[in-house]
C-alpha atoms as a PDB file:
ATOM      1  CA  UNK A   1       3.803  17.149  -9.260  1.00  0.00           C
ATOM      2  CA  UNK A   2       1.497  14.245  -9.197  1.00  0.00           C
ATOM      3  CA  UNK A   3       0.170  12.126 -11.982  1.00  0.00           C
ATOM      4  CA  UNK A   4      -3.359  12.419 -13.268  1.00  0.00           C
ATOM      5  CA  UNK A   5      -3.924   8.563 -12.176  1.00  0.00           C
ATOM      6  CA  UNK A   6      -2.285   9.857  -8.559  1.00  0.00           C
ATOM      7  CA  UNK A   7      -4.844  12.621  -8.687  1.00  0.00           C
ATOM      8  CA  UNK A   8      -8.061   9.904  -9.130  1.00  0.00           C
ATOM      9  CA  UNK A   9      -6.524   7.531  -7.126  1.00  0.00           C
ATOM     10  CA  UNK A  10      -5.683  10.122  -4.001  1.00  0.00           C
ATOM     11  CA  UNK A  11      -9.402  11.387  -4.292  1.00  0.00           C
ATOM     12  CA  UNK A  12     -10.392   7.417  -4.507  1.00  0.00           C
ATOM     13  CA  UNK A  13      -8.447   7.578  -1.206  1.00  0.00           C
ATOM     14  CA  UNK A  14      -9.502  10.112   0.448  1.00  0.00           C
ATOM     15  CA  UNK A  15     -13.025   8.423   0.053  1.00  0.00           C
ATOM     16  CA  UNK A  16     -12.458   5.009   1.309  1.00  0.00           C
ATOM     17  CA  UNK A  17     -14.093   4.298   4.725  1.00  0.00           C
ATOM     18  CA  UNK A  18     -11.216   2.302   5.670  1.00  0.00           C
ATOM     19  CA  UNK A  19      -7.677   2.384   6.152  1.00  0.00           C
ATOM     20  CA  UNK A  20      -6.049   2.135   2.254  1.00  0.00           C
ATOM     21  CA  UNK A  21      -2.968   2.541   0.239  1.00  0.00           C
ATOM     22  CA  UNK A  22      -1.298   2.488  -3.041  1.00  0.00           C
ATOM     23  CA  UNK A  23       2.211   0.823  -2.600  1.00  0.00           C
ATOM     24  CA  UNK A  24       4.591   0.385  -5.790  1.00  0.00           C
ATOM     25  CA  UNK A  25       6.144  -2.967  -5.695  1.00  0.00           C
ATOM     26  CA  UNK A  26       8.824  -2.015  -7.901  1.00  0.00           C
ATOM     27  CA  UNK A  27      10.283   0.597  -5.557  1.00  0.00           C
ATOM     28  CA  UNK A  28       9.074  -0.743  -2.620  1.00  0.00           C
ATOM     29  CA  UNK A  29       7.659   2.373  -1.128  1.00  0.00           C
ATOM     30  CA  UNK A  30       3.980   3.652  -0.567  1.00  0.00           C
ATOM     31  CA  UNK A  31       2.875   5.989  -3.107  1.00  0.00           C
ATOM     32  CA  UNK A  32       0.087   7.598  -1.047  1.00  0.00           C
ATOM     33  CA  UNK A  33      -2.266   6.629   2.057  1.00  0.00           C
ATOM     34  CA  UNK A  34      -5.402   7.913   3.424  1.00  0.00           C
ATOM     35  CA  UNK A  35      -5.780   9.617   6.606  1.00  0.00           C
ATOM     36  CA  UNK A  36      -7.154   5.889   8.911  1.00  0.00           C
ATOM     37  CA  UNK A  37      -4.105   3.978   6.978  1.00  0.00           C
ATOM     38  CA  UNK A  38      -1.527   6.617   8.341  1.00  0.00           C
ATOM     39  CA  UNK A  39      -3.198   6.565  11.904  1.00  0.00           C
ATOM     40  CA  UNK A  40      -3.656   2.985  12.189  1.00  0.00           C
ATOM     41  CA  UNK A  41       0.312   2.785  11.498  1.00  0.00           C
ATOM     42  CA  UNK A  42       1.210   6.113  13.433  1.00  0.00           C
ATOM     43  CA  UNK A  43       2.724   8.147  10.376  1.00  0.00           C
ATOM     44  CA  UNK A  44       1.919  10.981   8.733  1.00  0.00           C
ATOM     45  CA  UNK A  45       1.523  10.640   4.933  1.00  0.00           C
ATOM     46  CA  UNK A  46       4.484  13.084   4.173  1.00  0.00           C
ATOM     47  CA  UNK A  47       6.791  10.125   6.519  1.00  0.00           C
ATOM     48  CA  UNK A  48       4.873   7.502   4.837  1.00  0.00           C
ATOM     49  CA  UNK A  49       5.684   7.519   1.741  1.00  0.00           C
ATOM     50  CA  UNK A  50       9.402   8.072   1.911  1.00  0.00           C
ATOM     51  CA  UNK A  51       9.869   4.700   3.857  1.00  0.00           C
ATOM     52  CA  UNK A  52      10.203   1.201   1.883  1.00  0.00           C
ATOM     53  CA  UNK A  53       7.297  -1.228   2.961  1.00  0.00           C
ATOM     54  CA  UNK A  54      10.062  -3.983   5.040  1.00  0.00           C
ATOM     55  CA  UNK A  55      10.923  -0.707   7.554  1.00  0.00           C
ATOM     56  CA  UNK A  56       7.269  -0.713   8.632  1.00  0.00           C
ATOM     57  CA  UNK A  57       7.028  -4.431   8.455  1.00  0.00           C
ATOM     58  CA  UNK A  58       6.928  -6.409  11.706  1.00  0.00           C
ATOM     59  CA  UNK A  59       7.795  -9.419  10.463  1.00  0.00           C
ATOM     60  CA  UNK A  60       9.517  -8.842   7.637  1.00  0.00           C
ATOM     61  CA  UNK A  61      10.404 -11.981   5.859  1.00  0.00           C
ATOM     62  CA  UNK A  62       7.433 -14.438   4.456  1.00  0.00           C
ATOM     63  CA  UNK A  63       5.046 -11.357   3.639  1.00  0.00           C
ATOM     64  CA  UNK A  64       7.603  -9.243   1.845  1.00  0.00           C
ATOM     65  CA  UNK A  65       8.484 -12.170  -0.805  1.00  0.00           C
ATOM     66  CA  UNK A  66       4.961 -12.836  -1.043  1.00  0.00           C
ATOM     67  CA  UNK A  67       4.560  -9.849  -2.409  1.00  0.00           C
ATOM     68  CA  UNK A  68       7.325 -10.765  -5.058  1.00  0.00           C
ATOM     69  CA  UNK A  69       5.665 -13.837  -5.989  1.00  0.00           C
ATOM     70  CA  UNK A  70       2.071 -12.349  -6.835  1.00  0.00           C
ATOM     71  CA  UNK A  71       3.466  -9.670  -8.058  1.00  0.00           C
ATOM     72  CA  UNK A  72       3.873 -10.997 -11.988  1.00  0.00           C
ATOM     73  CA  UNK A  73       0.145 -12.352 -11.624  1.00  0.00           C
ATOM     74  CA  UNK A  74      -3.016 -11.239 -13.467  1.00  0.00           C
ATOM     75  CA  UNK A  75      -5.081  -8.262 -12.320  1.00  0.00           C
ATOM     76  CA  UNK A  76      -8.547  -9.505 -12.396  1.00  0.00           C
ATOM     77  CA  UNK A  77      -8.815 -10.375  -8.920  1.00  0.00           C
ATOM     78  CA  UNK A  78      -8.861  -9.055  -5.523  1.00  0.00           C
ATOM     79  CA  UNK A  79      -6.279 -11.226  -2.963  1.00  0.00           C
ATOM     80  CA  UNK A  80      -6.337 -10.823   0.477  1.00  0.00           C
ATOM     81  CA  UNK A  81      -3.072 -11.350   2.738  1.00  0.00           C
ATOM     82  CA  UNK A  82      -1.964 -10.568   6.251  1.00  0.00           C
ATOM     83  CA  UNK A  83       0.152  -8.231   7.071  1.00  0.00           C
ATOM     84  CA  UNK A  84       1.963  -7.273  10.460  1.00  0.00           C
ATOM     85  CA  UNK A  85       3.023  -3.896  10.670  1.00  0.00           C
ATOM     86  CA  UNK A  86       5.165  -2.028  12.982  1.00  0.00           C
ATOM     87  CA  UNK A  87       3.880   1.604  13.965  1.00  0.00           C
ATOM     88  CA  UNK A  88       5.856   4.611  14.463  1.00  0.00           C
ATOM     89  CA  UNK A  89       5.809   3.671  18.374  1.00  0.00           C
ATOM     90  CA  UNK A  90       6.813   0.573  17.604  1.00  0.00           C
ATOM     91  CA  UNK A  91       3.893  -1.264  18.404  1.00  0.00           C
ATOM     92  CA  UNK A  92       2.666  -3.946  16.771  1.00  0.00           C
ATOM     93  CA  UNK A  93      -0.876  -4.005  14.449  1.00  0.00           C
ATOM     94  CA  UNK A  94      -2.064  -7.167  12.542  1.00  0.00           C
ATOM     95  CA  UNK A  95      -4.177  -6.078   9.432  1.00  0.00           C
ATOM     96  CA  UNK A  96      -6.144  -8.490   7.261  1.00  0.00           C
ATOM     97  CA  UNK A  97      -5.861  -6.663   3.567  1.00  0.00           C
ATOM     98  CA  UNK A  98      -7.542  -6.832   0.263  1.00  0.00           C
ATOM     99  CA  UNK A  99      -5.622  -5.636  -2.546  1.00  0.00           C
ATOM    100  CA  UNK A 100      -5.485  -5.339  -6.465  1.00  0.00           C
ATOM    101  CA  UNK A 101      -2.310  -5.058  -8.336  1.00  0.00           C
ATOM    102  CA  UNK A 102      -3.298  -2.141 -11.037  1.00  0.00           C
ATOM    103  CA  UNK A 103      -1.336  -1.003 -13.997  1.00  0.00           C
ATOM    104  CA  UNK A 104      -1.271   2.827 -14.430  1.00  0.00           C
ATOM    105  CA  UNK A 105       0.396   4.968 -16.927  1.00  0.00           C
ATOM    106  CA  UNK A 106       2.882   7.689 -15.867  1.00  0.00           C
ATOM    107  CA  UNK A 107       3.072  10.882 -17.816  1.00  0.00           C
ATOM    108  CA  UNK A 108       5.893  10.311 -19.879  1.00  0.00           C
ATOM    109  CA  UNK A 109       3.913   6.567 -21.369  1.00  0.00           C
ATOM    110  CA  UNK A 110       5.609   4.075 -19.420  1.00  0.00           C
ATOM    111  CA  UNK A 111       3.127   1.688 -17.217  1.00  0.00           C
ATOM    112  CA  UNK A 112       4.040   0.278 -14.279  1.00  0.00           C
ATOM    113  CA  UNK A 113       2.490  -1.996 -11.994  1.00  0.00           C
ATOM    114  CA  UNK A 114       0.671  -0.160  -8.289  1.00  0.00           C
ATOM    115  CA  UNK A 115      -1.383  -1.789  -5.678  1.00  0.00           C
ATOM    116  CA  UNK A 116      -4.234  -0.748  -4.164  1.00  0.00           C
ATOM    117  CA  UNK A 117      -4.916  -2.173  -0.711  1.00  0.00           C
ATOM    118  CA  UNK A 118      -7.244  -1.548   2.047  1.00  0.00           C
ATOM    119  CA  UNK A 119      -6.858  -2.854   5.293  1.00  0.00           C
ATOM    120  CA  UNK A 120     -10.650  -4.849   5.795  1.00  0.00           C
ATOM    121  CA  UNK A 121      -9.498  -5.729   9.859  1.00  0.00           C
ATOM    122  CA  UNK A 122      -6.450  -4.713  12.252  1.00  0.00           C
ATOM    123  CA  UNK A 123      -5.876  -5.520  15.874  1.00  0.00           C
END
């Protein structure tokens, strides 16, 4: 059953005009995507979010530890990075994406860090 911050956060979603995600750095893994994120990579959701971020990564080294490094950072700020991922065909998709790393509180107190991310450009 989902969190109340999942709930707002899949409706926030579920909004966005462009391809977006939560992704929990911690776990590696996507939490939850909207409908142009999992078309733009070729998944369904439900696929999605049982895969770690490096198996959809198409180049999976520099990126992946940046993530690592900003990950301790304050969350005042939007960052933008590039990102190559690998669809579900295999194919190849460059995204330019603007994320927020975003503390959230899961229902039994503890916080953890999420990020949000929305892809702003993909070829």
């Amino acid at each position: 059953m989902p969190t109340s911050w999942q709930i707002t956060f899949r409706e926030f979603l579920d909004a966005m005009p462009v391809p977006a995600y939560l992704f929990d750095p911690e776990y590696r893994h996507f939490v939850a995507a909207n409908s142009s994120f999992c078309n733009l990579v070729g998944y369904p959701e439900l696929e999605l979010i049982a895969l770690e971020l490096p198996m959809i990564m198409a180049d999976q080294g520099e990126t992946v530890r940046a993530n690592e490094e900003i990950s301790g950072r304050q969350e005042d700020v939007f960052r933008t990075n590039d990102f190559a991922f690998r669809r579900k065909d295999g194919t190849r998709v460059n995204a330019h994406i603007q994320y927020r790393v975003m503390r959230v509180v899961d229902r039994d107190g503890t916080t953890r860090q999420v990020y949000f991310a929305a892809v702003v450009s993909a070829e």
